[in-house]
PDB file of N, CA and C in Angstrom:
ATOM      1  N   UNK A   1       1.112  -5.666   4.257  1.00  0.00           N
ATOM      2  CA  UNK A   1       1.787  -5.799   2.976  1.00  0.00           C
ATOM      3  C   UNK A   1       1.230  -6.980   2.181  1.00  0.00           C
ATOM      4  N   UNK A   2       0.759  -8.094   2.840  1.00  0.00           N
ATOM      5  CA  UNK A   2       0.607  -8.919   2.383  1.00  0.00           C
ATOM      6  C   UNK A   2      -1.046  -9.104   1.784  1.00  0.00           C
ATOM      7  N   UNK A   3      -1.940  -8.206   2.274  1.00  0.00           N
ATOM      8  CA  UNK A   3      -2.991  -8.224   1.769  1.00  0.00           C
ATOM      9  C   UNK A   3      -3.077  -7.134   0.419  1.00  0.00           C
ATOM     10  N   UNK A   4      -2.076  -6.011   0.339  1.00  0.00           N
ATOM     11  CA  UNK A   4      -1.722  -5.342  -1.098  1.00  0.00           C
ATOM     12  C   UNK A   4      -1.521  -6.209  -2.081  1.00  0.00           C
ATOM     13  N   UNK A   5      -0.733  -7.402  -1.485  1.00  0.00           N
ATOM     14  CA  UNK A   5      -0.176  -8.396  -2.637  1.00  0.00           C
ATOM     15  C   UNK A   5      -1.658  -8.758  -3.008  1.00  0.00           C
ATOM     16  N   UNK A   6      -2.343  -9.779  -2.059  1.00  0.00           N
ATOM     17  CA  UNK A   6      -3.398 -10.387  -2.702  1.00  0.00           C
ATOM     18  C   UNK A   6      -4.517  -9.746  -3.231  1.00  0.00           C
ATOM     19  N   UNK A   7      -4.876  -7.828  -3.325  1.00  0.00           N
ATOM     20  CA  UNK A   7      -5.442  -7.577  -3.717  1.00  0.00           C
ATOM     21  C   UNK A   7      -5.001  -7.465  -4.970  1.00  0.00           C
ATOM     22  N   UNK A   8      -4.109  -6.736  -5.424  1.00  0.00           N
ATOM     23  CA  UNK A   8      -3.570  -6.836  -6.369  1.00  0.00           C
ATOM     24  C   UNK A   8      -3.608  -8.060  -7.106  1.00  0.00           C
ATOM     25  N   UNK A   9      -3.287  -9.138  -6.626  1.00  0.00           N
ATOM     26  CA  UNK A   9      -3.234 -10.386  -7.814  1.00  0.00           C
ATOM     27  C   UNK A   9      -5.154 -10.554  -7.660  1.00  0.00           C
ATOM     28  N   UNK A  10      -5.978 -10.272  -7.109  1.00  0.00           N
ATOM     29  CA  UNK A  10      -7.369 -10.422  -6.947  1.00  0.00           C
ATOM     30  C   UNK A  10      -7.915  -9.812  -8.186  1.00  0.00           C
ATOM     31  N   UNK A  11      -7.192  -8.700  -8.440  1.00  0.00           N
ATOM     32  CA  UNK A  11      -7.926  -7.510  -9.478  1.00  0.00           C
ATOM     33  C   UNK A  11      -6.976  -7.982 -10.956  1.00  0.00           C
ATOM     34  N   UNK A  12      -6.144  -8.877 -10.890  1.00  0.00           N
ATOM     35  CA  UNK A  12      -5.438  -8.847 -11.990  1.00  0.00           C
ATOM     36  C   UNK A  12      -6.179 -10.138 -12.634  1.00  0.00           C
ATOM     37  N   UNK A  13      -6.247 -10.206 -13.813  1.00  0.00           N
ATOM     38  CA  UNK A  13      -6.914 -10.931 -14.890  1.00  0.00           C
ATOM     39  C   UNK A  13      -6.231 -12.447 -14.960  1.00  0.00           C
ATOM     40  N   UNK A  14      -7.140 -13.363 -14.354  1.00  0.00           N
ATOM     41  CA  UNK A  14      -6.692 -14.424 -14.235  1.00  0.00           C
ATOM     42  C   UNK A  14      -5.231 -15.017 -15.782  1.00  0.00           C
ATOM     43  N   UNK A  15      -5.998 -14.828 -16.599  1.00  0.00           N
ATOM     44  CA  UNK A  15      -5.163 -15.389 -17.772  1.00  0.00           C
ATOM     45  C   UNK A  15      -4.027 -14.898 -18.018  1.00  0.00           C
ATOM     46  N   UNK A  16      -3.164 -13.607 -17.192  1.00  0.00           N
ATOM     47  CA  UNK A  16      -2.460 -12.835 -17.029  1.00  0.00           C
ATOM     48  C   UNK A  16      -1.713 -13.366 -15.834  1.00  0.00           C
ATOM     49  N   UNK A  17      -2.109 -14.282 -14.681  1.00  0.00           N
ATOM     50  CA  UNK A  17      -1.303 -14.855 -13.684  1.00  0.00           C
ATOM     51  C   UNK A  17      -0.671 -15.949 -14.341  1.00  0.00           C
ATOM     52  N   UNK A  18       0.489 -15.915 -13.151  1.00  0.00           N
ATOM     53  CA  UNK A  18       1.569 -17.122 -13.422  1.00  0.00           C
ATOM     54  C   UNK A  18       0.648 -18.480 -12.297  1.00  0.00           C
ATOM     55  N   UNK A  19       0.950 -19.765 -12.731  1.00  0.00           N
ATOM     56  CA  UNK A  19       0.861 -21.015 -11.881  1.00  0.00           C
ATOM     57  C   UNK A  19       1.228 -20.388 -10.219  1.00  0.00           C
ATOM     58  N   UNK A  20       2.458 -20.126  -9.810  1.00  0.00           N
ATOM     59  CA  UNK A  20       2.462 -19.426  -8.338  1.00  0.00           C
ATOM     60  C   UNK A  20       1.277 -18.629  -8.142  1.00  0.00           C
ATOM     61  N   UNK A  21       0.892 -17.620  -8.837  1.00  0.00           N
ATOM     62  CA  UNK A  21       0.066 -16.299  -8.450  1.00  0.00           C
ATOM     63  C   UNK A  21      -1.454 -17.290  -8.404  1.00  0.00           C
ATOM     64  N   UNK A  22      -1.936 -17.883  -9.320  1.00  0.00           N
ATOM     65  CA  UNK A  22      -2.967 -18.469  -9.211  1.00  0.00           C
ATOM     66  C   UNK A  22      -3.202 -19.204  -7.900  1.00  0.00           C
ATOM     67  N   UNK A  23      -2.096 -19.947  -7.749  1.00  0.00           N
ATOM     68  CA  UNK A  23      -1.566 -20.778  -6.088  1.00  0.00           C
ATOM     69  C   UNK A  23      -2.194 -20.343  -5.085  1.00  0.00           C
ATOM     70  N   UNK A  24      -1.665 -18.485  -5.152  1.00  0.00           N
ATOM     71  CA  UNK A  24      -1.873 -17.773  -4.053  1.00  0.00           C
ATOM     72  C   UNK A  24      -3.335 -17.775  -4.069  1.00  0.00           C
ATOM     73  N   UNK A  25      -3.931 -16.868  -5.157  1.00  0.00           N
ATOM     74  CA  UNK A  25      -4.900 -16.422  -5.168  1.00  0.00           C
ATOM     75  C   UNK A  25      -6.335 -17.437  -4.036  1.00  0.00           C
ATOM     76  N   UNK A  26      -5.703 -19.069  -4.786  1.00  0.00           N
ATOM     77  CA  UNK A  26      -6.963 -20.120  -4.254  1.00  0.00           C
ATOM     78  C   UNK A  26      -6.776 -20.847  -2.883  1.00  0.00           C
ATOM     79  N   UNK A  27      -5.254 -20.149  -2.116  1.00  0.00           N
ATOM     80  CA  UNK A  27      -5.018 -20.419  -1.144  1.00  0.00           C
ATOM     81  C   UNK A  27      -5.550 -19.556  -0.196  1.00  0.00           C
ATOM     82  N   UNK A  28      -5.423 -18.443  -0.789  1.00  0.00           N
ATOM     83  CA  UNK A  28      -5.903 -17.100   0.438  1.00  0.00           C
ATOM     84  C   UNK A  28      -7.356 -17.148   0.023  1.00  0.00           C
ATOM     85  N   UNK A  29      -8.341 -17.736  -1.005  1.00  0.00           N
ATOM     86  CA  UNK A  29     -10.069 -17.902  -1.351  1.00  0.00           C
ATOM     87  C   UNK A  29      -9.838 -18.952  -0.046  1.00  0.00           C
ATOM     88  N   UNK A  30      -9.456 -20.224  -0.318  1.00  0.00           N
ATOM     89  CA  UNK A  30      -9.623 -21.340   0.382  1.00  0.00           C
ATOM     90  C   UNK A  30     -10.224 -20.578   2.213  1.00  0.00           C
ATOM     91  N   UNK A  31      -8.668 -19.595   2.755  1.00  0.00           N
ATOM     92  CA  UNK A  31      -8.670 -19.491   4.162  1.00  0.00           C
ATOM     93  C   UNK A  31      -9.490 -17.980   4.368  1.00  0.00           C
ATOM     94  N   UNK A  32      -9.927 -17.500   3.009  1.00  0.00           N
ATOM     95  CA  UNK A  32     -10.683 -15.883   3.658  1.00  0.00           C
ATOM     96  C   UNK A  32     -12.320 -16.134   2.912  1.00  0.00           C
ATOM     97  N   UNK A  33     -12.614 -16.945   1.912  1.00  0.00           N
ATOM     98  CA  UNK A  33     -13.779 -16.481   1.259  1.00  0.00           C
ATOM     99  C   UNK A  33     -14.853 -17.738   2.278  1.00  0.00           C
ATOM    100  N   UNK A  34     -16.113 -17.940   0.972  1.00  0.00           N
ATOM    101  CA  UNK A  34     -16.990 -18.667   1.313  1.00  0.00           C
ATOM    102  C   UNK A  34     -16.529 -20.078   1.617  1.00  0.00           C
ATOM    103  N   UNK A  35     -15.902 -20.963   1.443  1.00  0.00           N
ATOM    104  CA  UNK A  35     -15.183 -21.930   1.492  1.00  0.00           C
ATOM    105  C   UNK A  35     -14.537 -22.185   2.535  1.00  0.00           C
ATOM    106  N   UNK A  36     -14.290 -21.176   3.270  1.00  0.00           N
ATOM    107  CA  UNK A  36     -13.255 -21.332   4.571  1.00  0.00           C
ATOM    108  C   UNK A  36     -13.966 -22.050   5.394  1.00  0.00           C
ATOM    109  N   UNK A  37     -15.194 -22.274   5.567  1.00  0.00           N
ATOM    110  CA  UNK A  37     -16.402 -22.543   6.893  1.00  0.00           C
ATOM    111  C   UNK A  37     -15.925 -24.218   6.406  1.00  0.00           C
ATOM    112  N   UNK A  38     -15.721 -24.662   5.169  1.00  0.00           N
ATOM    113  CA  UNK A  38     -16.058 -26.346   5.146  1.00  0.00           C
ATOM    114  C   UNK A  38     -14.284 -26.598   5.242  1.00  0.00           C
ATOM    115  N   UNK A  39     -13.481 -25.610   4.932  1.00  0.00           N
ATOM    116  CA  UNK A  39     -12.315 -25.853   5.182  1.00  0.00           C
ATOM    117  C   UNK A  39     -11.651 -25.734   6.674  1.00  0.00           C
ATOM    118  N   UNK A  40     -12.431 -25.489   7.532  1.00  0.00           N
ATOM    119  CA  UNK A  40     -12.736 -25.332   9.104  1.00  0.00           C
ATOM    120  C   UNK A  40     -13.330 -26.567   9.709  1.00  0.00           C
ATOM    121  N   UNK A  41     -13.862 -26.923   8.516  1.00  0.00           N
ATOM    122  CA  UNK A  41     -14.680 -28.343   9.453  1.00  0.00           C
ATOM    123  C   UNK A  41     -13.781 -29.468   9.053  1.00  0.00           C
ATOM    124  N   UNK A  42     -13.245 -29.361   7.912  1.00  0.00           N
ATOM    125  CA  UNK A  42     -12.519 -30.706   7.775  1.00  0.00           C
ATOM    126  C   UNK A  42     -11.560 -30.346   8.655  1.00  0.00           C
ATOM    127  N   UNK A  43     -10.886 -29.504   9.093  1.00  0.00           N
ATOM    128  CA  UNK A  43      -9.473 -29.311   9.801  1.00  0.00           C
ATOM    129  C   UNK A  43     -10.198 -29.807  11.401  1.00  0.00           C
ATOM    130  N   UNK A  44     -10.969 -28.921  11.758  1.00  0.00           N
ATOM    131  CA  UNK A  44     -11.774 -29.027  12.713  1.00  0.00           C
ATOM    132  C   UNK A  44     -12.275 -30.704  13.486  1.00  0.00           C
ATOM    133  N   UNK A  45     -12.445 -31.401  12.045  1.00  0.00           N
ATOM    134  CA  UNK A  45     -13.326 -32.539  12.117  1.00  0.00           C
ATOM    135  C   UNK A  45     -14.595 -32.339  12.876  1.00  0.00           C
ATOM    136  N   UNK A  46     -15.446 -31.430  12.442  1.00  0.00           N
ATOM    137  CA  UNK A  46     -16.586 -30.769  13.338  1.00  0.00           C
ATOM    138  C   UNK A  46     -18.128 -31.236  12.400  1.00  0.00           C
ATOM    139  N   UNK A  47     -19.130 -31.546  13.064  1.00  0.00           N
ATOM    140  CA  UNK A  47     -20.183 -32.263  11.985  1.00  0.00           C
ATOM    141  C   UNK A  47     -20.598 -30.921  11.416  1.00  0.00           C
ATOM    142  N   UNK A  48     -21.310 -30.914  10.203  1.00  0.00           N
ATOM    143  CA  UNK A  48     -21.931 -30.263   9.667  1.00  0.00           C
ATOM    144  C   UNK A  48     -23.125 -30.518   9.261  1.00  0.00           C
ATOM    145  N   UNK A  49     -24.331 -29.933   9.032  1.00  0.00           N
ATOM    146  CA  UNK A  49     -25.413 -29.988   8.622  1.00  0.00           C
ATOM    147  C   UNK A  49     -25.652 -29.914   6.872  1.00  0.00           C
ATOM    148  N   UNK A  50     -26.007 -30.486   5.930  1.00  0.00           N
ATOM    149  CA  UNK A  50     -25.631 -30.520   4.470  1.00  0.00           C
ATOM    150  C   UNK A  50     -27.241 -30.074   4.518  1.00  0.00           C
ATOM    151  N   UNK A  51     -27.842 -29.588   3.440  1.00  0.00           N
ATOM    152  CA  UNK A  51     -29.445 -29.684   2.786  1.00  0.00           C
ATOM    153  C   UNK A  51     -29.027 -30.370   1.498  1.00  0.00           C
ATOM    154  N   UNK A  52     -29.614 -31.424   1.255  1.00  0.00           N
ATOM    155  CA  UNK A  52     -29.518 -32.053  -0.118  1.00  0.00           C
ATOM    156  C   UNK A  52     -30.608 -31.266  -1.114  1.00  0.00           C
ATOM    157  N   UNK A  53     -30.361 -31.480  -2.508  1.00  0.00           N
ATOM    158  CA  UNK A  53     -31.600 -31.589  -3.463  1.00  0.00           C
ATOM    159  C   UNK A  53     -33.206 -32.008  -3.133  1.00  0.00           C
ATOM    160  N   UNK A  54     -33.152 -33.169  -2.789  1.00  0.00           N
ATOM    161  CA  UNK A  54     -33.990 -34.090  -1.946  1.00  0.00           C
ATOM    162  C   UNK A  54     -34.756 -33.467  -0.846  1.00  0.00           C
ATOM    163  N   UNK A  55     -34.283 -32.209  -0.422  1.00  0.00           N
ATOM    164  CA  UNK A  55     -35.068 -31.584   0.816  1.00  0.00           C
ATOM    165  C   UNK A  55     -35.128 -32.575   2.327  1.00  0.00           C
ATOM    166  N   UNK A  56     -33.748 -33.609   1.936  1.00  0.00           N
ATOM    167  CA  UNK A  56     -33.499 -34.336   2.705  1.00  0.00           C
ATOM    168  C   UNK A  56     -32.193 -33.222   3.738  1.00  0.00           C
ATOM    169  N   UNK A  57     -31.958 -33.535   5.127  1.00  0.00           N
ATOM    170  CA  UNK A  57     -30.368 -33.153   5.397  1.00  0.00           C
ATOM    171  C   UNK A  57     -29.974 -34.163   6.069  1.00  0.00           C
ATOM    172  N   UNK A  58     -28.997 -33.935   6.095  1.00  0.00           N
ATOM    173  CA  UNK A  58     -27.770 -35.150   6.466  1.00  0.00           C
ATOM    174  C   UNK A  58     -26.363 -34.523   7.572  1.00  0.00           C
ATOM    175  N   UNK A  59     -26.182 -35.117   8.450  1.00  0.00           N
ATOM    176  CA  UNK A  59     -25.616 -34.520   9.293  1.00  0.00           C
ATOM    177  C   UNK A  59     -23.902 -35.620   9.547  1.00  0.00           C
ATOM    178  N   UNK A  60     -23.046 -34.886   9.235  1.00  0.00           N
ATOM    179  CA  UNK A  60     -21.998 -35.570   8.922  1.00  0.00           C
ATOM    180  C   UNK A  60     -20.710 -34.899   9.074  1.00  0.00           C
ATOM    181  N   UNK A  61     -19.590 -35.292   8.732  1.00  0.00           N
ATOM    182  CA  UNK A  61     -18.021 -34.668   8.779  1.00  0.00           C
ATOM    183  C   UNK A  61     -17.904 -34.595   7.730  1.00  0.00           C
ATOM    184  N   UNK A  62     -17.109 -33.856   7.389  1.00  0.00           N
ATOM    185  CA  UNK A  62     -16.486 -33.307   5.506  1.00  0.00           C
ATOM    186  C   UNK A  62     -15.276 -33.844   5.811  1.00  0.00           C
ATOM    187  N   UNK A  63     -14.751 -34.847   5.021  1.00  0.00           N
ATOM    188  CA  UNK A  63     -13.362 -35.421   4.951  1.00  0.00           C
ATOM    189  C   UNK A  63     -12.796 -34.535   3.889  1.00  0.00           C
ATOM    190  N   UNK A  64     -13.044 -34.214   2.615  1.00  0.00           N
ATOM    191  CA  UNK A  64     -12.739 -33.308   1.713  1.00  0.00           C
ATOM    192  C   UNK A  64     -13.862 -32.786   1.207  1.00  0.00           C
ATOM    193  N   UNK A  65     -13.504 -31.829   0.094  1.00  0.00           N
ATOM    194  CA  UNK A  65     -14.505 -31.058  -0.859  1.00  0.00           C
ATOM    195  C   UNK A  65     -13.421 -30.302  -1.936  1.00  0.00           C
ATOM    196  N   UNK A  66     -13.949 -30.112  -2.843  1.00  0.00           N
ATOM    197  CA  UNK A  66     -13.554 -29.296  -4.173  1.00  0.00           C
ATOM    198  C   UNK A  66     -14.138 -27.995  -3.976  1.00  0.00           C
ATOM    199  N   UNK A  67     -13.342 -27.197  -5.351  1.00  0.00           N
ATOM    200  CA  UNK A  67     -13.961 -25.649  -5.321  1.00  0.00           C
ATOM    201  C   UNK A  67     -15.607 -25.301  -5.892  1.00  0.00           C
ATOM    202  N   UNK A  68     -16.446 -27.001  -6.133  1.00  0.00           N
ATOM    203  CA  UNK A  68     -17.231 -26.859  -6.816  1.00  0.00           C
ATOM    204  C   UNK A  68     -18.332 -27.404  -5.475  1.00  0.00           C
ATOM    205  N   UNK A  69     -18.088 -27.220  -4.156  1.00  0.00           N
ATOM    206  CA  UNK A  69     -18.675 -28.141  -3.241  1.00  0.00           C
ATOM    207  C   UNK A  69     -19.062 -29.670  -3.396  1.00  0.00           C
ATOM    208  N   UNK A  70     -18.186 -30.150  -4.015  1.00  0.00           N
ATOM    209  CA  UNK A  70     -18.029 -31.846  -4.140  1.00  0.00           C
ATOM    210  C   UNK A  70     -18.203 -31.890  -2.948  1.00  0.00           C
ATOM    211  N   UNK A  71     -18.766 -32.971  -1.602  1.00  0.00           N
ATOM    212  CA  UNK A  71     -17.810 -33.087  -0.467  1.00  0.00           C
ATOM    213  C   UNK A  71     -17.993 -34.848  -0.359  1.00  0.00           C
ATOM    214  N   UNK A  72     -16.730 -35.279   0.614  1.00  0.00           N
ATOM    215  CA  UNK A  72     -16.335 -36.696   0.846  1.00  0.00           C
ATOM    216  C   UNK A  72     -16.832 -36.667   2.339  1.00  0.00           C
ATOM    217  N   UNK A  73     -17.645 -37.333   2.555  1.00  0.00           N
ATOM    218  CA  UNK A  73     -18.386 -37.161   3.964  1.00  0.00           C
ATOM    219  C   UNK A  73     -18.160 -38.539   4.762  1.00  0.00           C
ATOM    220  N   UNK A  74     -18.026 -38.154   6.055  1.00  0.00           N
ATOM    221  CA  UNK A  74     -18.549 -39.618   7.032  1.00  0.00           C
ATOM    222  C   UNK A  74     -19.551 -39.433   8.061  1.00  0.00           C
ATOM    223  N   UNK A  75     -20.547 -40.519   8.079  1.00  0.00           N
ATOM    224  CA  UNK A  75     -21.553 -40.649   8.473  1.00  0.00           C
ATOM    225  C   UNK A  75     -21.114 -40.913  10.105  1.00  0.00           C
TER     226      UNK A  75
END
């Protein structure tokens, strides 16, 4: 039942959701889409491998991140 709901608010036109429905929508992205893997590691506290710009990588913990892959890392 509960995945009818979120398809449904998935297919419905953002500017057409209420503040709750939007809620849902970036709560169930957060724990089902691409995002879930860094939202696993911060819960996790598990290192991750980053590739920078730089063609440098950096191997670290994700303390946070945004929906834009910001992340707050410790070395």
């Amino acid at each position: 039942m509960a995945d009818n709901n979120i398809q449904t608010l998935l297919q419905k036109p953002r500017q057409d959701c209420t503040e709750y429905e939007i809620a849902q929508i970036e709560e169930w992205e957060l724990s089902n889409g691409p995002l879930s893997l860094l939202q696993t590691a911060v819960r996790s506290n598990t290192q991750v491998l980053i590739s920078l710009r730089s063609n440098r990588k950096l191997l670290a913990r994700v303390k946070a991140f945004d929906r834009h892959s910001n992340m707050y890392v410790e070395l």
